[in-house]
N, C-alpha and C. Protein backbone atom coordinates (compact mmCIF):
# COMPACT_ATOMS: atom_id res chain seq x y z
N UNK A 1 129.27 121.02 128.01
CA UNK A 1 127.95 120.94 127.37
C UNK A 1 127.95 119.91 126.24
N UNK A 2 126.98 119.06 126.11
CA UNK A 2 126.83 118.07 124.97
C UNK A 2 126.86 118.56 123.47
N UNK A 3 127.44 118.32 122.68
CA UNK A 3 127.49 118.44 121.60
C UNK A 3 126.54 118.49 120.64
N UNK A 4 126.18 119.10 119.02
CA UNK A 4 125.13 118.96 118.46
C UNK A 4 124.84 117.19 118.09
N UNK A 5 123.15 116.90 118.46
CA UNK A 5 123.24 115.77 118.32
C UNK A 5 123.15 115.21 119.85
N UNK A 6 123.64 115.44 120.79
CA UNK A 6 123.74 115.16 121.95
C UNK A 6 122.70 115.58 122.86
N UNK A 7 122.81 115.11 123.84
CA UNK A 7 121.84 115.31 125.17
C UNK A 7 122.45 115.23 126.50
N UNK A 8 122.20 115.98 127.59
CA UNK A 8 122.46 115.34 128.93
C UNK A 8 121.81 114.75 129.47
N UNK A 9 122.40 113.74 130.21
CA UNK A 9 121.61 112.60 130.60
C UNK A 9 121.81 113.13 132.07
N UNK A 10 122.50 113.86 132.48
CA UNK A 10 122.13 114.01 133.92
C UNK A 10 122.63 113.25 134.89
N UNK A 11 121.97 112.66 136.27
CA UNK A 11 122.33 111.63 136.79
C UNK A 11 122.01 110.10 136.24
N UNK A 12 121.84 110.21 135.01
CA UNK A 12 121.66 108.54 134.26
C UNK A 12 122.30 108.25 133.62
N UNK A 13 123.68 109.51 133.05
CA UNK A 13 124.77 109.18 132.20
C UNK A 13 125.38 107.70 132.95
N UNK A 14 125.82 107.70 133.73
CA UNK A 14 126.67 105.99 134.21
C UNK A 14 125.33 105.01 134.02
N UNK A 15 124.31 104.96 134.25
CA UNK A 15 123.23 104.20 133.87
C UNK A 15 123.89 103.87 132.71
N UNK A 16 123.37 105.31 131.61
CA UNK A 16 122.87 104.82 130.39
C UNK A 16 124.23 103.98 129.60
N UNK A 17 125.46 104.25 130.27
CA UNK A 17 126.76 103.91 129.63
C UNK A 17 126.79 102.52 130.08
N UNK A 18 126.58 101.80 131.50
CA UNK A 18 126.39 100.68 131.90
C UNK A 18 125.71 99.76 130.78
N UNK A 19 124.10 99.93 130.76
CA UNK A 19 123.20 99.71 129.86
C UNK A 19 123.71 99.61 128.72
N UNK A 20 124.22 100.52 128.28
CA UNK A 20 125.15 100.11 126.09
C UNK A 20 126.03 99.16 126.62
N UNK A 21 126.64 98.98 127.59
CA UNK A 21 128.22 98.50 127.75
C UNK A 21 127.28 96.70 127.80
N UNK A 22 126.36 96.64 128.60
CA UNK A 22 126.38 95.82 129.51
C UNK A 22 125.14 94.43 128.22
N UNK A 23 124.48 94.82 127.40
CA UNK A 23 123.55 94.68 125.82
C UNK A 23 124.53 94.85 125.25
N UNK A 24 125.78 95.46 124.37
CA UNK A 24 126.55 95.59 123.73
C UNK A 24 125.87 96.63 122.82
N UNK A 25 125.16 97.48 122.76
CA UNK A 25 124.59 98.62 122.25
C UNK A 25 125.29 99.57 121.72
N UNK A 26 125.24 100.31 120.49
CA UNK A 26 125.31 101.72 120.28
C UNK A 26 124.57 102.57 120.79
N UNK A 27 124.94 103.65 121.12
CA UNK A 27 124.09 104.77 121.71
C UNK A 27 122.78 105.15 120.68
N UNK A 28 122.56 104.89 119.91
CA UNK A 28 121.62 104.93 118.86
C UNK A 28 120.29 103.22 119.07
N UNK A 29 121.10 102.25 119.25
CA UNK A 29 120.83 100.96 119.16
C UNK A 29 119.74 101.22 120.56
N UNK A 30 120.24 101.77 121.57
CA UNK A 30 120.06 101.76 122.94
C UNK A 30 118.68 102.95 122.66
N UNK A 31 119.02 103.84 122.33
CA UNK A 31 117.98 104.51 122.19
C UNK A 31 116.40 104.04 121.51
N UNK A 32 116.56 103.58 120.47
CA UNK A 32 115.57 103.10 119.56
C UNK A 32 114.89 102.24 120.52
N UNK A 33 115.59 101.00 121.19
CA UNK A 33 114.87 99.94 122.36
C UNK A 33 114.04 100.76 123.37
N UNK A 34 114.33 101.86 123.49
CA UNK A 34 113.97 102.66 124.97
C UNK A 34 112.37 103.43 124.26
N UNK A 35 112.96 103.86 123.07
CA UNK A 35 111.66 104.18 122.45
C UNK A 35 110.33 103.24 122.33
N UNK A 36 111.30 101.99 121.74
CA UNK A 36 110.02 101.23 121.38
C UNK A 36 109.05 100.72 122.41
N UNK A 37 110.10 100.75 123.69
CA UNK A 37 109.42 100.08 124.63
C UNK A 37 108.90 100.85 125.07
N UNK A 38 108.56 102.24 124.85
CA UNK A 38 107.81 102.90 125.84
C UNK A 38 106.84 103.71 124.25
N UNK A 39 106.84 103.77 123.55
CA UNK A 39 105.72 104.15 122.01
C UNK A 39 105.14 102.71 121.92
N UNK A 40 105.52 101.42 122.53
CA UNK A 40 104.60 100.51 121.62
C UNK A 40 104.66 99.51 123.32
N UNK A 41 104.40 99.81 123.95
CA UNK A 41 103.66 99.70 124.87
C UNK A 41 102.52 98.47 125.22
N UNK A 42 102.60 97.25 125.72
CA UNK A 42 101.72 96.61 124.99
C UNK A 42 101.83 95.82 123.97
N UNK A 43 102.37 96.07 122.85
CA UNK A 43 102.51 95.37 121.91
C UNK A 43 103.97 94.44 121.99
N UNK A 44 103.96 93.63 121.10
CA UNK A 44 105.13 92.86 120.72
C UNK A 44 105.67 93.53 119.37
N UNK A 45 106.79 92.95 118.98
CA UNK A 45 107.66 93.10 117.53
C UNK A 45 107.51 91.54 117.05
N UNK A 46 106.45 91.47 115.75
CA UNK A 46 106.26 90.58 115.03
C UNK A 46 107.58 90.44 113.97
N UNK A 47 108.01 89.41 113.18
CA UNK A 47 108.98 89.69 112.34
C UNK A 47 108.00 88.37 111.22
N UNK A 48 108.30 88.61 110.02
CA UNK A 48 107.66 87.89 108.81
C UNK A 48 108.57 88.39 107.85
N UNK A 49 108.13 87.82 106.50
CA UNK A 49 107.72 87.68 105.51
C UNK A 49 107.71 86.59 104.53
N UNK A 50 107.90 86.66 103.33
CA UNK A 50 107.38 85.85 101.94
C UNK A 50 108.08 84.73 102.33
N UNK A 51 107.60 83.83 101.33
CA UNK A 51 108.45 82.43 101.54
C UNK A 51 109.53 82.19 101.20
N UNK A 52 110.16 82.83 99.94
CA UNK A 52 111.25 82.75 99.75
C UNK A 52 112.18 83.57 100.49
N UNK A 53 111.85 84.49 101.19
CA UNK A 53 112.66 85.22 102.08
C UNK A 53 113.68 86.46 101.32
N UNK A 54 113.05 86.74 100.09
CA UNK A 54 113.39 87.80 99.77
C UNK A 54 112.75 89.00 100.34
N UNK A 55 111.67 88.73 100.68
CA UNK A 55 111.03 90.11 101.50
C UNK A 55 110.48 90.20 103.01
N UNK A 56 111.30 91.12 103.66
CA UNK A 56 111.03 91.00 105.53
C UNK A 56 110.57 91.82 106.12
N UNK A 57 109.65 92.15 107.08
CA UNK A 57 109.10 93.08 107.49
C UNK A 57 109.43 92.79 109.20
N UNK A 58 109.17 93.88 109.76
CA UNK A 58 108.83 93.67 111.53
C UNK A 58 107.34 94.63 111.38
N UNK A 59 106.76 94.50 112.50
CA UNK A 59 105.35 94.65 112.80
C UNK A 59 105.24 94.90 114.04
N UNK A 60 105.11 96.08 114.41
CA UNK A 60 104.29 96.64 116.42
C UNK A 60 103.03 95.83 116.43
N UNK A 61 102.52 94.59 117.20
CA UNK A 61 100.85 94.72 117.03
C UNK A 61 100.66 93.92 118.60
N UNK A 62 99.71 93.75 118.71
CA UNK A 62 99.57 93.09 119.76
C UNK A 62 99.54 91.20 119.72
N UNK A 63 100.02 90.41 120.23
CA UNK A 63 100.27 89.24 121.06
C UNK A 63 98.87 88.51 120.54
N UNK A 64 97.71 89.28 120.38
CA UNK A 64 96.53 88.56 120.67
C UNK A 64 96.30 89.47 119.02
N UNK A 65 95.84 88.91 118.04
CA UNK A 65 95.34 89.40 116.80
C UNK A 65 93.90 89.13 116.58
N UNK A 66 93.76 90.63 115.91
CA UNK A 66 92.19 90.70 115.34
C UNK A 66 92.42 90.88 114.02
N UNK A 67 91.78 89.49 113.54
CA UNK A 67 92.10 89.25 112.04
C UNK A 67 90.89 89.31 111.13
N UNK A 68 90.90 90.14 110.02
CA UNK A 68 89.91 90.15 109.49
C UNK A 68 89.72 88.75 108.24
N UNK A 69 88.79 88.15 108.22
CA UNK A 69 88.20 87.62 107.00
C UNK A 69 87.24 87.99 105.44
N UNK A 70 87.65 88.69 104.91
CA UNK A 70 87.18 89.24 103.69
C UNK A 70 86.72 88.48 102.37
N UNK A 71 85.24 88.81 102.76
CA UNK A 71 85.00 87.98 101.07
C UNK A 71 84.29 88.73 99.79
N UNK A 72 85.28 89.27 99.69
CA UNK A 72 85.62 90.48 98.64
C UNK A 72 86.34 89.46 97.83
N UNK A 73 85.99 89.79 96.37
CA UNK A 73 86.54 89.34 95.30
C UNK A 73 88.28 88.73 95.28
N UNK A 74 88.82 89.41 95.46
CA UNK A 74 90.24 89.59 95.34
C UNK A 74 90.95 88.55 96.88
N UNK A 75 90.05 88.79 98.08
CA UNK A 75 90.69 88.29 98.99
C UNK A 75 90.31 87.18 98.90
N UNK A 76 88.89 86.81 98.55
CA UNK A 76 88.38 85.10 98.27
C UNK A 76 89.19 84.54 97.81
N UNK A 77 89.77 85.05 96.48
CA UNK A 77 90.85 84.17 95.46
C UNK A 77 92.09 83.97 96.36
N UNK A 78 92.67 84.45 96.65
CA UNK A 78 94.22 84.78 97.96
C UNK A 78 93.82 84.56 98.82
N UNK A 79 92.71 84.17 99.52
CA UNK A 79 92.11 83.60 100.72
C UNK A 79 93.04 84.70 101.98
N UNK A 80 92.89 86.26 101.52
CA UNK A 80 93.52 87.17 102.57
C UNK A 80 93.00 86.93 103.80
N UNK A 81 93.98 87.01 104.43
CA UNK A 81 93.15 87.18 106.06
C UNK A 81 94.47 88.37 106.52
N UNK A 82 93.97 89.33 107.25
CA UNK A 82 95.14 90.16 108.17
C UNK A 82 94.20 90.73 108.84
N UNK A 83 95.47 91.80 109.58
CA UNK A 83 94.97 92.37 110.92
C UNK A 83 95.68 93.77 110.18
N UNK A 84 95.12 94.97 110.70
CA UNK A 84 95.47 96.31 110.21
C UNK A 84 96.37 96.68 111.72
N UNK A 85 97.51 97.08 111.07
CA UNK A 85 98.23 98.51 111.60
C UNK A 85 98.50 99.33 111.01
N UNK A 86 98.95 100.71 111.64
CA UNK A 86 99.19 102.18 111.70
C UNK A 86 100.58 101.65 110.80
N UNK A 87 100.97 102.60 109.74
CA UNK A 87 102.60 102.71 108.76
C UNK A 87 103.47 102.67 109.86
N UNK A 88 103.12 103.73 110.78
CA UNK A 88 104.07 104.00 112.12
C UNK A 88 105.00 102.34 112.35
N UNK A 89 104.09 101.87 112.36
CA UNK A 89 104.34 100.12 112.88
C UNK A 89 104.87 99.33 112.19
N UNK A 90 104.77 99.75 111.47
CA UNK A 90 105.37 98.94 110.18
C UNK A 90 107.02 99.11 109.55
N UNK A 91 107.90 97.88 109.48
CA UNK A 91 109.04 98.50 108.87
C UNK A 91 109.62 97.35 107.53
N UNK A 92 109.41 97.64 106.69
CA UNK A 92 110.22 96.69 105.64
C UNK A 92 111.62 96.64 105.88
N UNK A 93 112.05 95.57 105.87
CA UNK A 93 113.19 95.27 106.44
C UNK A 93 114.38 94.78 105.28
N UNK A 94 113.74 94.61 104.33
CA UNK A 94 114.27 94.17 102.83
C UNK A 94 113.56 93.49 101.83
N UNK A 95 113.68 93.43 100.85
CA UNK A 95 112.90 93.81 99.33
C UNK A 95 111.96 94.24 99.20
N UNK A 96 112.14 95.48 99.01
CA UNK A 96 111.33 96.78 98.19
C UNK A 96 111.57 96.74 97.25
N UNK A 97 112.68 96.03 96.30
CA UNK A 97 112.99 96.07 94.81
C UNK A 97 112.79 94.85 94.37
N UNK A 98 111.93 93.71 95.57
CA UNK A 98 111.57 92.84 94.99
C UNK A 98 110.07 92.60 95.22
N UNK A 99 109.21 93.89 95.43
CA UNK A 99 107.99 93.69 95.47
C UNK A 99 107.41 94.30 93.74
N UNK A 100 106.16 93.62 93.62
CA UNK A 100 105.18 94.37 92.69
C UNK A 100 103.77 94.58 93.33
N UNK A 101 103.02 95.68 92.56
CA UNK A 101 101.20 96.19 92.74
C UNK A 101 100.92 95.62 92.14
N UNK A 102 99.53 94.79 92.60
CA UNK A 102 98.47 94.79 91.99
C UNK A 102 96.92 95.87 92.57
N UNK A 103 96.58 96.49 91.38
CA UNK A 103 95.52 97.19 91.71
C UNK A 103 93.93 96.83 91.01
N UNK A 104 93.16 97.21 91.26
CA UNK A 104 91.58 96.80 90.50
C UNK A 104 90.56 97.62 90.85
N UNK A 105 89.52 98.25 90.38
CA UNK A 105 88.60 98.80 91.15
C UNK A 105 89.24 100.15 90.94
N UNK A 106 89.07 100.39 92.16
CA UNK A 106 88.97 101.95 92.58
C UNK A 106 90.74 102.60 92.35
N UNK A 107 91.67 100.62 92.66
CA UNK A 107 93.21 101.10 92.77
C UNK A 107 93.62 102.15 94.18
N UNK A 108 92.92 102.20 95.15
CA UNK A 108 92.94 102.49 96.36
C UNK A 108 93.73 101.30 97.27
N UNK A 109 93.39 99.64 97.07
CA UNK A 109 94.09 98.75 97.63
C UNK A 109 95.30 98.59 96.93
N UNK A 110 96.51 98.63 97.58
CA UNK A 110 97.34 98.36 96.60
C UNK A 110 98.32 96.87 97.42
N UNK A 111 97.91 95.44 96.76
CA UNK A 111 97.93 94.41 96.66
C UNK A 111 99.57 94.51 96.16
N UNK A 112 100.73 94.54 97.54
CA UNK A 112 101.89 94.25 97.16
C UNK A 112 101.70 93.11 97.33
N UNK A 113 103.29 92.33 96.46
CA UNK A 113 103.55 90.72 96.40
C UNK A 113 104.98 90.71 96.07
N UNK A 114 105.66 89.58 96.73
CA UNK A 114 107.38 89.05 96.53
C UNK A 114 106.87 88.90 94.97
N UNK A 115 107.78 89.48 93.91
CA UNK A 115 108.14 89.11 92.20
C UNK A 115 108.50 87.76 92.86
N UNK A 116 109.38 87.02 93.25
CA UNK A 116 110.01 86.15 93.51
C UNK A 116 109.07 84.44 93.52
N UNK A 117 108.21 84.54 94.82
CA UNK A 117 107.41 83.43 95.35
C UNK A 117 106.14 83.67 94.98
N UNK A 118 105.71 84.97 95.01
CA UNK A 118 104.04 85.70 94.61
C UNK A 118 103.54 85.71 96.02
N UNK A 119 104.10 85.27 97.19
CA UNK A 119 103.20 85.31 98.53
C UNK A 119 103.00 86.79 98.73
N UNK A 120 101.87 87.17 99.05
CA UNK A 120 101.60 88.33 99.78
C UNK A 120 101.61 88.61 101.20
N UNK A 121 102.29 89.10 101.66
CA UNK A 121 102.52 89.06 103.20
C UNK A 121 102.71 90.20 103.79
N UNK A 122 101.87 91.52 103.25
CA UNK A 122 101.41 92.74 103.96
C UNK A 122 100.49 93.15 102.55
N UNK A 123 99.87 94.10 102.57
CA UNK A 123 99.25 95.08 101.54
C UNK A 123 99.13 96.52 102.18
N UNK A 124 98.20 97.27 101.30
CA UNK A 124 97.56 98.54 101.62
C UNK A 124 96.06 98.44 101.69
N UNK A 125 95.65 98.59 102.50
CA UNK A 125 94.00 97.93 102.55
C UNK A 125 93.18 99.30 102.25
N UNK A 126 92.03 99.06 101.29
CA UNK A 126 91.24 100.34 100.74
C UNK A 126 90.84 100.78 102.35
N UNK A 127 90.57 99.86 103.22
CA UNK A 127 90.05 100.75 104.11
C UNK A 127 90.46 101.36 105.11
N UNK A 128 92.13 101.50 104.85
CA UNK A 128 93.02 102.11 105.28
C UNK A 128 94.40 102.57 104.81
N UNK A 129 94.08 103.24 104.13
CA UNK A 129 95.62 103.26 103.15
C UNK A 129 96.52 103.95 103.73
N UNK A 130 96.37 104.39 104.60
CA UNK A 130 97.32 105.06 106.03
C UNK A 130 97.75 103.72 106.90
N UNK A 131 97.84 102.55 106.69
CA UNK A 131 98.32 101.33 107.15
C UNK A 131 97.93 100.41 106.28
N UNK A 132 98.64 99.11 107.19
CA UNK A 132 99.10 97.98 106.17
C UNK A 132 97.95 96.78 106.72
N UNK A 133 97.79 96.15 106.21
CA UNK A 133 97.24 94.99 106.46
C UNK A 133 97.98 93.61 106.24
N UNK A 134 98.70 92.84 107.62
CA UNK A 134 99.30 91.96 107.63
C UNK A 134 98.64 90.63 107.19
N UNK A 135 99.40 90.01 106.87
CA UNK A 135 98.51 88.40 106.80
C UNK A 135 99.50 87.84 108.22
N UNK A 136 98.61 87.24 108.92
CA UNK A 136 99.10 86.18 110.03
C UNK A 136 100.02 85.17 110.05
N UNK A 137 99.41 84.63 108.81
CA UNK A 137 100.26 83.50 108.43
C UNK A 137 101.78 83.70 107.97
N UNK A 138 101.94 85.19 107.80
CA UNK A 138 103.53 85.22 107.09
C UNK A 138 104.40 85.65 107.97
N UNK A 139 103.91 85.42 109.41
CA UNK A 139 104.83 85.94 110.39
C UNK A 139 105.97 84.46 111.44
N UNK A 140 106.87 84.97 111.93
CA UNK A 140 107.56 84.13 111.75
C UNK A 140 106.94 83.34 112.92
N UNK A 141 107.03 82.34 113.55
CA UNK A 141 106.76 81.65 115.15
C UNK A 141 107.43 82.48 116.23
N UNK A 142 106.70 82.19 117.31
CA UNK A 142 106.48 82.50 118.56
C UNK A 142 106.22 83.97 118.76
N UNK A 143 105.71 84.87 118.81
CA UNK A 143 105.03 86.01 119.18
C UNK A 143 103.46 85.91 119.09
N UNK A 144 102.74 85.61 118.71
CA UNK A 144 101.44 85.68 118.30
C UNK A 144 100.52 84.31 119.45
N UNK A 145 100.11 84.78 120.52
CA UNK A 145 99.37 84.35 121.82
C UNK A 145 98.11 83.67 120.97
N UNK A 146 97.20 84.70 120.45
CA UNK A 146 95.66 84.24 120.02
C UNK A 146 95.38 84.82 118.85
N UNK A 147 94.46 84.58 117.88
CA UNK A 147 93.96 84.84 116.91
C UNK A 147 92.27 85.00 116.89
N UNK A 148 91.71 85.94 116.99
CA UNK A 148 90.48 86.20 116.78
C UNK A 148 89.85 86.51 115.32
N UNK A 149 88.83 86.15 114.77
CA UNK A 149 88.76 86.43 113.32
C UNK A 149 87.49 86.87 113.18
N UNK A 150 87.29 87.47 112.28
CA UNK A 150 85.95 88.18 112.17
C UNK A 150 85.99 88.40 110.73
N UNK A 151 84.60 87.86 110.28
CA UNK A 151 84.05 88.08 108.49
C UNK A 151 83.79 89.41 108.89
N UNK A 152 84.24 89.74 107.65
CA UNK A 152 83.85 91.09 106.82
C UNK A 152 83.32 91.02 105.44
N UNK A 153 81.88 91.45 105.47
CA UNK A 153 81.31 91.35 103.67
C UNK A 153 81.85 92.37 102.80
N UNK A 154 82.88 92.01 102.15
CA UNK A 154 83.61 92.74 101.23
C UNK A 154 82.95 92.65 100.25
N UNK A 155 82.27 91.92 100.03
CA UNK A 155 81.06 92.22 98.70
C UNK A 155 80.08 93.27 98.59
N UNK A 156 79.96 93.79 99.99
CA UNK A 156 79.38 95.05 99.96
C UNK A 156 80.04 95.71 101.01
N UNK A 157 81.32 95.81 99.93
CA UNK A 157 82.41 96.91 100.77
C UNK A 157 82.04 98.20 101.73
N UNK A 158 81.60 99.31 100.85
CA UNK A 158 80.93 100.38 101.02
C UNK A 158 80.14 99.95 102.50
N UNK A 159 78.96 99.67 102.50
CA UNK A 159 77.82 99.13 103.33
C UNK A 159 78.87 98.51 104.79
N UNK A 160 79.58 97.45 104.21
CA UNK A 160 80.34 96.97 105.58
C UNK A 160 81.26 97.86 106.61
N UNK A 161 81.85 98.64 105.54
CA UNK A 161 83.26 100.13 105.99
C UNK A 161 82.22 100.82 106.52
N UNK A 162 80.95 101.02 106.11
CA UNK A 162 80.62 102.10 106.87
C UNK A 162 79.17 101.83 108.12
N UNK A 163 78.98 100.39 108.41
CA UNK A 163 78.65 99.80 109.72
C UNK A 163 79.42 99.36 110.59
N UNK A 164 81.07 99.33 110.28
CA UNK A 164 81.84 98.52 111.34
C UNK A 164 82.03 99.84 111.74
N UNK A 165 82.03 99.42 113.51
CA UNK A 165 82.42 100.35 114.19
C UNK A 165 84.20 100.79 114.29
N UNK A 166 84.85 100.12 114.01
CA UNK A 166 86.33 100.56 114.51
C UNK A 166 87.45 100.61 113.23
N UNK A 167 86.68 99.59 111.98
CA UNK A 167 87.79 99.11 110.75
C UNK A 167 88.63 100.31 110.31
N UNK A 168 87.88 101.42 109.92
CA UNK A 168 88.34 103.13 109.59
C UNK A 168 89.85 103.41 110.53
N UNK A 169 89.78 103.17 111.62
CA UNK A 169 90.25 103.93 112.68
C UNK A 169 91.54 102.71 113.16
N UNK A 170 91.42 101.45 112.64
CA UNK A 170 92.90 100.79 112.99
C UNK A 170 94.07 101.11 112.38
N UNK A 171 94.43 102.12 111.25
CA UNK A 171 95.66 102.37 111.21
C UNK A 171 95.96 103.54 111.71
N UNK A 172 95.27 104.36 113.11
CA UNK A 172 95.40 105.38 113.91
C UNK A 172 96.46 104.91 114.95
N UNK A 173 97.75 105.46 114.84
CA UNK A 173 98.22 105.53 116.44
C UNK A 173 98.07 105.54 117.51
């Protein structure tokens, strides 16, 4: 019987041992791939961040991006543009001890940035603080097929969040 921690694999044990042997995998390494490819479905693994490369993220999203344009105070100045995903999707990959907040308003958006370069290359978007809002531009080459963009009147935040049909509901799984 498999051990705590363990599983039987059944008739896929020589599979699954082939498979680690054959990728050079840990049984952990091997697992996580099997997950992703079957939880993110569809999507690609984006990899980014800041310019100086103190801070890295990976990203589940899809190949083809729906990017918002915001002309809301804060994003006019930073000329933000991103696309929202679910936290689920999201993984910082290194510097968390080299980010800072900026907040304003309500302090619901919380406007991370590299201390380092100042690029912003994810946030917390007010209109989803259950996900992140990527910027496009801070992701590394080749994954990203198309870019679709769409204004959003962030000047009348309120009014816009609550005529768009879907903005609420993109950091849902």
């Amino acid at each position: 019987p498999p051990g705590p921690g363990a599983f039987d694999l059944g008739a896929q044990s020589g599979r699954w041992a082939a498979f680690q042997e054959r990728h050079r995998l840990s049984c952990e390494e091997a697992a996580r791939l099997l997950l992703d490819a079957y939880e993110y479905r569809g999507l690609v693994k984006h990899t980014g961040g800041c310019h100086c490369g103190a801070v890295r993220f990976e990203v589940w999203a899809s190949a083809d991006l729906h990017v918002f344009n915001c002309n809301c105070s804060i994003c006019t100045k930073k000329q933000n543009r991103h696309f929202i995903v679910p936290a689920s999707r999201f993984k910082l990959l290194k510097g968390a001890d080299n980010l800072t907040t900026y907040t304003f308003n309500t302090h619901r958006a919380q406007h991370t940035f590299c201390k380092t370069c100042g690029v912003q290359s994810f946030y917390t978007p007010r209109s989803n603080p259950d996900g992140y809002g990527i910027a496009p531009h801070c992701l590394d080459d080749g994954t990203v097929q198309t870019i679709v963009t769409e204004d959003i009147n962030g000047k009348e935040w309120e009014k816009a969040v609550k005529e768009h049909k879907t903005i609420r509901d993109m950091s849902k799984p």
